[in-house]
C-alpha atoms as a PDB file:
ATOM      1  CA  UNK A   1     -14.373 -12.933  -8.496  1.00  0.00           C
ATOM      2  CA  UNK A   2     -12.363  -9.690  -8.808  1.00  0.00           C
ATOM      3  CA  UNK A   3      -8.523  -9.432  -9.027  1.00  0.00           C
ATOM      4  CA  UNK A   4      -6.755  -6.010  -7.114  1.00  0.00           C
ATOM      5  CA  UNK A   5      -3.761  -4.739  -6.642  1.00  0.00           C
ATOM      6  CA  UNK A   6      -3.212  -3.919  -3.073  1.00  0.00           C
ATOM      7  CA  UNK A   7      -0.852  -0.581  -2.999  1.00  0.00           C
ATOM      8  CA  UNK A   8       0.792   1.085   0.151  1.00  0.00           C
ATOM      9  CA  UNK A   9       0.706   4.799   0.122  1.00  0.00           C
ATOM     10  CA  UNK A  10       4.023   6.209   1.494  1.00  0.00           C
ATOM     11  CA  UNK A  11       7.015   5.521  -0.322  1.00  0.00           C
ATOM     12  CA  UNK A  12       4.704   3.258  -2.976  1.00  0.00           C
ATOM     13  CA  UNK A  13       1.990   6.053  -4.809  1.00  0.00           C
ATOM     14  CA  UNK A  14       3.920   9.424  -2.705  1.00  0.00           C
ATOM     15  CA  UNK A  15       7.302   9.918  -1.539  1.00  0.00           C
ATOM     16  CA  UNK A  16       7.940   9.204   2.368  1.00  0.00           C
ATOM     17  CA  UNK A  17       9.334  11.640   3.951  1.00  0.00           C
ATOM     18  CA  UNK A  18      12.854  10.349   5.503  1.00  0.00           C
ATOM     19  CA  UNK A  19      14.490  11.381   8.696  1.00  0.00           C
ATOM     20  CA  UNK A  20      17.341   9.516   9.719  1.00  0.00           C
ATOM     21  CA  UNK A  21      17.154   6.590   7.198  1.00  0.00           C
ATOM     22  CA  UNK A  22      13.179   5.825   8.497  1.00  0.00           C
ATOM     23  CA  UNK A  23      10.037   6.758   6.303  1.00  0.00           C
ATOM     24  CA  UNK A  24       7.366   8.880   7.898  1.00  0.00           C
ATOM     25  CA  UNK A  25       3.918  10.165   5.981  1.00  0.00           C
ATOM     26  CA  UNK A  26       3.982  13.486   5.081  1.00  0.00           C
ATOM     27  CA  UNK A  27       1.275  15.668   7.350  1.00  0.00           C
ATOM     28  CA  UNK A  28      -0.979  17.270   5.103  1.00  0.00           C
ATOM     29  CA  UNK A  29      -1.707  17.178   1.786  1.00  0.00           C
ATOM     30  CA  UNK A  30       0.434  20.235   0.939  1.00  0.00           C
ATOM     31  CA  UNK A  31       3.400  18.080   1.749  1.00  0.00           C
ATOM     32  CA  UNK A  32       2.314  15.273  -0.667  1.00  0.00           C
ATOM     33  CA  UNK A  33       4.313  14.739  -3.196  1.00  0.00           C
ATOM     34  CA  UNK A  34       3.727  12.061  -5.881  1.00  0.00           C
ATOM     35  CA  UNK A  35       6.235   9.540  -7.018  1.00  0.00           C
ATOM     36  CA  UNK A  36       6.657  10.342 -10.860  1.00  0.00           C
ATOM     37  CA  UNK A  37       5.651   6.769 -11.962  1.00  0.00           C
ATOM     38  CA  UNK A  38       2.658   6.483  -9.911  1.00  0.00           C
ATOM     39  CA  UNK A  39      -0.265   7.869 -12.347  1.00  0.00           C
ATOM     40  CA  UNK A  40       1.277   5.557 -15.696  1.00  0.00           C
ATOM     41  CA  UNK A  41       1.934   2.628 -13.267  1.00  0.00           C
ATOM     42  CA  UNK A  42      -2.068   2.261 -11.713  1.00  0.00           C
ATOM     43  CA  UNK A  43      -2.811   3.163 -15.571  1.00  0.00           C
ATOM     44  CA  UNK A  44      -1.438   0.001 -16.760  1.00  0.00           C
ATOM     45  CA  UNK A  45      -2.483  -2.098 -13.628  1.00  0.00           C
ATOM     46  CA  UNK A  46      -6.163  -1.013 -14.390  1.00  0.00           C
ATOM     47  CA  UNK A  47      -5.585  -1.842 -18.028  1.00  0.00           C
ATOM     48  CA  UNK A  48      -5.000  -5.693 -16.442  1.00  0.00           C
ATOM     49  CA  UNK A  49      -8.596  -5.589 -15.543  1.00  0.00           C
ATOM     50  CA  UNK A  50      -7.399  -5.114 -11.431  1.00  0.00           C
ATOM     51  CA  UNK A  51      -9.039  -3.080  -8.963  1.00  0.00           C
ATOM     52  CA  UNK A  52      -6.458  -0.502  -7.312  1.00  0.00           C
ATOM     53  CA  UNK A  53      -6.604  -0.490  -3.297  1.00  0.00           C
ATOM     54  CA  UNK A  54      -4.338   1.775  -1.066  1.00  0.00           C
ATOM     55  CA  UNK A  55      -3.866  -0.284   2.046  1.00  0.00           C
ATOM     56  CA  UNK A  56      -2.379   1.912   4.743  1.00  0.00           C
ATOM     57  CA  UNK A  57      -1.142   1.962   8.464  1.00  0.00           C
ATOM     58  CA  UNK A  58      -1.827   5.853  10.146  1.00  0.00           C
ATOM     59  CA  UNK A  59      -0.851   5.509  13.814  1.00  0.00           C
ATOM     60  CA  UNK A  60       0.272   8.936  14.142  1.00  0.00           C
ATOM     61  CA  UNK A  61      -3.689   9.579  14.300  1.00  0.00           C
ATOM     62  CA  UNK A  62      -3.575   7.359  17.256  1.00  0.00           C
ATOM     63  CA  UNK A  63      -0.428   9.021  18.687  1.00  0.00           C
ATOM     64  CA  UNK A  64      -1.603  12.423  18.413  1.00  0.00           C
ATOM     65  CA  UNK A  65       0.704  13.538  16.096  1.00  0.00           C
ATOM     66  CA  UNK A  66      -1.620  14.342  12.861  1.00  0.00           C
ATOM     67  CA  UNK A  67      -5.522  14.964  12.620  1.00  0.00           C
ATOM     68  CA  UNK A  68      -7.594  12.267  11.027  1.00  0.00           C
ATOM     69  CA  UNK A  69      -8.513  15.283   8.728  1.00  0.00           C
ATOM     70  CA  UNK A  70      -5.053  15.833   7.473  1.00  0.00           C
ATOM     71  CA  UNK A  71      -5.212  11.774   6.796  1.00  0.00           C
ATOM     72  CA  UNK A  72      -8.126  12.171   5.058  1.00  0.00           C
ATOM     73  CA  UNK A  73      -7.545  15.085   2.961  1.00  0.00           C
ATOM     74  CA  UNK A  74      -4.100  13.413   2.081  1.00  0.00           C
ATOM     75  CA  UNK A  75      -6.759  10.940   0.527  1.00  0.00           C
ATOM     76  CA  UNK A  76      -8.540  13.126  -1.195  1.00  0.00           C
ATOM     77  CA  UNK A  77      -6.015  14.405  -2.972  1.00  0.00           C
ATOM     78  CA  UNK A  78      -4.662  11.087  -4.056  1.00  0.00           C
ATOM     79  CA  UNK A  79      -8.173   9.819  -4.914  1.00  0.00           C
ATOM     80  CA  UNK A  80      -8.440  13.404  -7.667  1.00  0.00           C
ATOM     81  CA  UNK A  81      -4.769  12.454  -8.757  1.00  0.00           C
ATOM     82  CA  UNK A  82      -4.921   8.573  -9.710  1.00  0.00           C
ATOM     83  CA  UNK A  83      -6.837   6.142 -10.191  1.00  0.00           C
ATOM     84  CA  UNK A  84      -7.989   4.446  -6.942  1.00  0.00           C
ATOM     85  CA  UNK A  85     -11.113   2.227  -6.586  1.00  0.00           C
ATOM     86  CA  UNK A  86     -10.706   2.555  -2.283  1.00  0.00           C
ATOM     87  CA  UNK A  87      -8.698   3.614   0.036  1.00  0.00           C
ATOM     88  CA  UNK A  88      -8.359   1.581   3.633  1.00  0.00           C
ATOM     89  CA  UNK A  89      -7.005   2.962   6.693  1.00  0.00           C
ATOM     90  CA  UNK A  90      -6.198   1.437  10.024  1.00  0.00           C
ATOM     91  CA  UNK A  91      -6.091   4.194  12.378  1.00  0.00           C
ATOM     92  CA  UNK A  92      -4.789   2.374  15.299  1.00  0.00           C
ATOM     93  CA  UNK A  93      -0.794   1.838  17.126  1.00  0.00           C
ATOM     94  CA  UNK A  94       0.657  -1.907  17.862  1.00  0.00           C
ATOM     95  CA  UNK A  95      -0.423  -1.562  21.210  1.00  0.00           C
ATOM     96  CA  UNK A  96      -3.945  -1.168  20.055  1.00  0.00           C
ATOM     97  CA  UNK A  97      -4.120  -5.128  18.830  1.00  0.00           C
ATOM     98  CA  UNK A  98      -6.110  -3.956  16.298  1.00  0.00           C
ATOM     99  CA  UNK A  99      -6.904  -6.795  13.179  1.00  0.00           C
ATOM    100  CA  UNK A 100      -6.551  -4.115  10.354  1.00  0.00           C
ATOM    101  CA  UNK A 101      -3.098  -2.878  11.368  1.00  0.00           C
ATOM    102  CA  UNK A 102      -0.508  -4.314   8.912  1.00  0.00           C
ATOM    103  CA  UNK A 103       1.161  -6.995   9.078  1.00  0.00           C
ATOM    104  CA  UNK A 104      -1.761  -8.557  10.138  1.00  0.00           C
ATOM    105  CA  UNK A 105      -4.717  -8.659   6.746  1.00  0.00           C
ATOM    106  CA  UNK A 106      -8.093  -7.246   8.318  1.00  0.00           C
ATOM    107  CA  UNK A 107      -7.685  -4.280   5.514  1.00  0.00           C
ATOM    108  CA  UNK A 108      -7.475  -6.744   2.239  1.00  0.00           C
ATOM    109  CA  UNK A 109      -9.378  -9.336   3.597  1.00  0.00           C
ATOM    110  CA  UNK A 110     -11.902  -6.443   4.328  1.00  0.00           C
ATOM    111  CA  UNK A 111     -11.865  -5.035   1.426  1.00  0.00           C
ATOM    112  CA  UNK A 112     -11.676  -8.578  -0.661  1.00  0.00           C
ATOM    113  CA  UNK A 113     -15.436  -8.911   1.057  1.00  0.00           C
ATOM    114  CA  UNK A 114     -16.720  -5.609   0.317  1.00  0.00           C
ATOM    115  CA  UNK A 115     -15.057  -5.980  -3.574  1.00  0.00           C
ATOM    116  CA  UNK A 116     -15.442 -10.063  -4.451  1.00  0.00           C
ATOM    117  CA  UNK A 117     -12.292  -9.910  -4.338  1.00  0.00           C
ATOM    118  CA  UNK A 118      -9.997 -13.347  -5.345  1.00  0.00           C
ATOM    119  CA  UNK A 119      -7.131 -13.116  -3.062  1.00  0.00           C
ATOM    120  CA  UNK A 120      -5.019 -15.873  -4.055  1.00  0.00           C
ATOM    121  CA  UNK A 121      -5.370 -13.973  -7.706  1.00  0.00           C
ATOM    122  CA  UNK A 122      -4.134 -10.714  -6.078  1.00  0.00           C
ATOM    123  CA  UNK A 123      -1.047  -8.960  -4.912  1.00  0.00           C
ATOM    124  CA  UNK A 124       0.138  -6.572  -2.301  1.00  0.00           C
ATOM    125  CA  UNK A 125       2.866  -4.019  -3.394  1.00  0.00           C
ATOM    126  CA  UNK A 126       4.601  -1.712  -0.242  1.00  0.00           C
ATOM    127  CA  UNK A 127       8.114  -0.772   0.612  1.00  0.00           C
ATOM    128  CA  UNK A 128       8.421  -2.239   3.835  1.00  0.00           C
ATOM    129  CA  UNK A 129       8.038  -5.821   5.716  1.00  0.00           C
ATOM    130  CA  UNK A 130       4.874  -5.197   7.597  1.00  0.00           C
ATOM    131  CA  UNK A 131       3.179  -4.559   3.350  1.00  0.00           C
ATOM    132  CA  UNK A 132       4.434  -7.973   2.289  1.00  0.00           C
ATOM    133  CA  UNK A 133       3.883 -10.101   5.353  1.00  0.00           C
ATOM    134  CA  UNK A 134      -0.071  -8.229   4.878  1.00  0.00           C
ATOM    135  CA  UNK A 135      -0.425  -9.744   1.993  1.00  0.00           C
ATOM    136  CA  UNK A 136       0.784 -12.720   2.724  1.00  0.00           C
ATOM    137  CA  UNK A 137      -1.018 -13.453   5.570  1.00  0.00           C
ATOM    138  CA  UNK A 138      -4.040 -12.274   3.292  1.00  0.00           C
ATOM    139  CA  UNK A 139      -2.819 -14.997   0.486  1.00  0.00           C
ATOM    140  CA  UNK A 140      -1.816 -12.248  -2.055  1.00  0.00           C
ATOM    141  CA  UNK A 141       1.567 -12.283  -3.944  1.00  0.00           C
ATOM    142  CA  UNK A 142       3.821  -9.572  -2.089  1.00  0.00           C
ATOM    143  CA  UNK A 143       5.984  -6.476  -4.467  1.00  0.00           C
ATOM    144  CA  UNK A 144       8.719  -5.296  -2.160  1.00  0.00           C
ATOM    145  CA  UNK A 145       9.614  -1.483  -3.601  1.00  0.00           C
ATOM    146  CA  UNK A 146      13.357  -0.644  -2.553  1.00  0.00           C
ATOM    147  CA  UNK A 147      15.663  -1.996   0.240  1.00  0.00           C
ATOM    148  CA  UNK A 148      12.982  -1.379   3.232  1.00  0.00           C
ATOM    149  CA  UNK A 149      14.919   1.018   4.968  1.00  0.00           C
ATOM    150  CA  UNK A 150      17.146  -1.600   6.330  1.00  0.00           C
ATOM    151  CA  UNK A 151      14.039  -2.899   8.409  1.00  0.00           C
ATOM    152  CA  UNK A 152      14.011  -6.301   9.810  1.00  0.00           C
ATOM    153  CA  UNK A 153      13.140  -8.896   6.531  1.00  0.00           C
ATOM    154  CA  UNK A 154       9.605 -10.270   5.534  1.00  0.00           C
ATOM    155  CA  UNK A 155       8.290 -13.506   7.423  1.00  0.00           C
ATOM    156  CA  UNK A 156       8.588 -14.759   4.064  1.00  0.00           C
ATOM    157  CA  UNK A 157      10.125 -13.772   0.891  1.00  0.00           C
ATOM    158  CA  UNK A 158       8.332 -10.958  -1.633  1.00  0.00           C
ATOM    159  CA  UNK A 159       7.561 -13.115  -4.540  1.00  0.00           C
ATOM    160  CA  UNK A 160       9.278  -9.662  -6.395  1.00  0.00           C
ATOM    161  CA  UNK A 161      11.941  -7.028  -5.396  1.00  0.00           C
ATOM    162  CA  UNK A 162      12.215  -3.707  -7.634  1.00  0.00           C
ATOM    163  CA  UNK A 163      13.197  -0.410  -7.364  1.00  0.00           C
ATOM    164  CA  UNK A 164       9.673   1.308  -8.354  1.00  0.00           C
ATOM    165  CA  UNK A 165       6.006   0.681  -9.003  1.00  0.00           C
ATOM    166  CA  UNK A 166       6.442   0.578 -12.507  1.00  0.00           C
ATOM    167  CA  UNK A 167       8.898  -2.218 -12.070  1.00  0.00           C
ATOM    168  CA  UNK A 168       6.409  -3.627  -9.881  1.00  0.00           C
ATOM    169  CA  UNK A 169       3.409  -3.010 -12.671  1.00  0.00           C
ATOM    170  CA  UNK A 170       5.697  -4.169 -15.031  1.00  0.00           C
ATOM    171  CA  UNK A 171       6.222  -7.928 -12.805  1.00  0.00           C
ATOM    172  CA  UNK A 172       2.503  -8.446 -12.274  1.00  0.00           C
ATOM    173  CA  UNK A 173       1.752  -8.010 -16.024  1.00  0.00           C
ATOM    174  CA  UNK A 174       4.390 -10.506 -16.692  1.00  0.00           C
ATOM    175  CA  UNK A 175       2.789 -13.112 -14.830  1.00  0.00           C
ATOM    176  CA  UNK A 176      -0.528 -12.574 -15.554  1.00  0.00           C
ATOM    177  CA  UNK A 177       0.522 -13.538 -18.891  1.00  0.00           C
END
């Protein structure tokens, strides 16, 4: 079976955009704006041999605040810029219940089926506690990028805390040694 690297997209591959201390997605893909170690950090993760998945929560879709074709061309312009084997989105709010919607693991256990995917031989790198408790539930290492925005901790622990992806590249090639 295949190994991946599970990735959030805002404030993991772009920069979130912050408004009183909490990360939002930018709206279109004019507001994008890549991290700087993003392109040399999926680089060296695909040199591991690991598929590269953006795993990411959208509700603003379901709140009316952004198209699903602003979403979507977001994603097209990440999938010209780097590296990226799939992109998964759950479109839905909490109230919605839906299975997909982070913390819970419909999105990697999804795309584990559709990829052979080994789990247990994967990991799941985000910046906040809903990303790590995803992969955990999912039975994927968790990468916890920055402080979380002083959000409420993890159900568990991140297996790793750093500061970027590249850190975060850096720790999974370590252990896969």
């Amino acid at each position: 079976m295949r190994r991946a690297v599970f990735l959030d997209r805002d404030g993991v591959l772009n920069r979130a955009v912050l408004r009183g201390g909490k990360p939002y997605p930018p709206s279109s893909a004019a507001e994008v704006e890549l991290l700087p170690d993003a392109q040399s950090a999926l680089v060296s993760l695909r040199r591991l041999g690991f598929l590269l998945i953006v795993v990411t929560n959208q509700p603003d879709v379901a709140r009316g605040a952004v198209s699903r074709e602003s979403v979507e061309e977001i994603h097209r312009f990440l999938r010209e810029a780097l590296p990226l084997d799939d992109i998964r989105v759950c479109w839905h709010d909490d109230p919605d219940g839906c299975p997909c919607r982070k913390p819970l693991a419909g999105l990697l256990t999804d795309a584990a089926r559709d990829h052979g995917i080994d789990l247990a031989r994967s990991y799941m790198i985000g910046d906040r506690w809903r990303d790590i408790d995803a992969g955990h539930n999912a039975g994927c290492a968790g990468v916890l990028i920055g402080p979380g925005y002083g959000e409420r901790a993890p159900e568990r622990e991140p297996e790793a805390r750093v500061a970027t992806v590249t850190e975060a590249a850096r720790w999974i090639s370590q252990q896969e040694r």
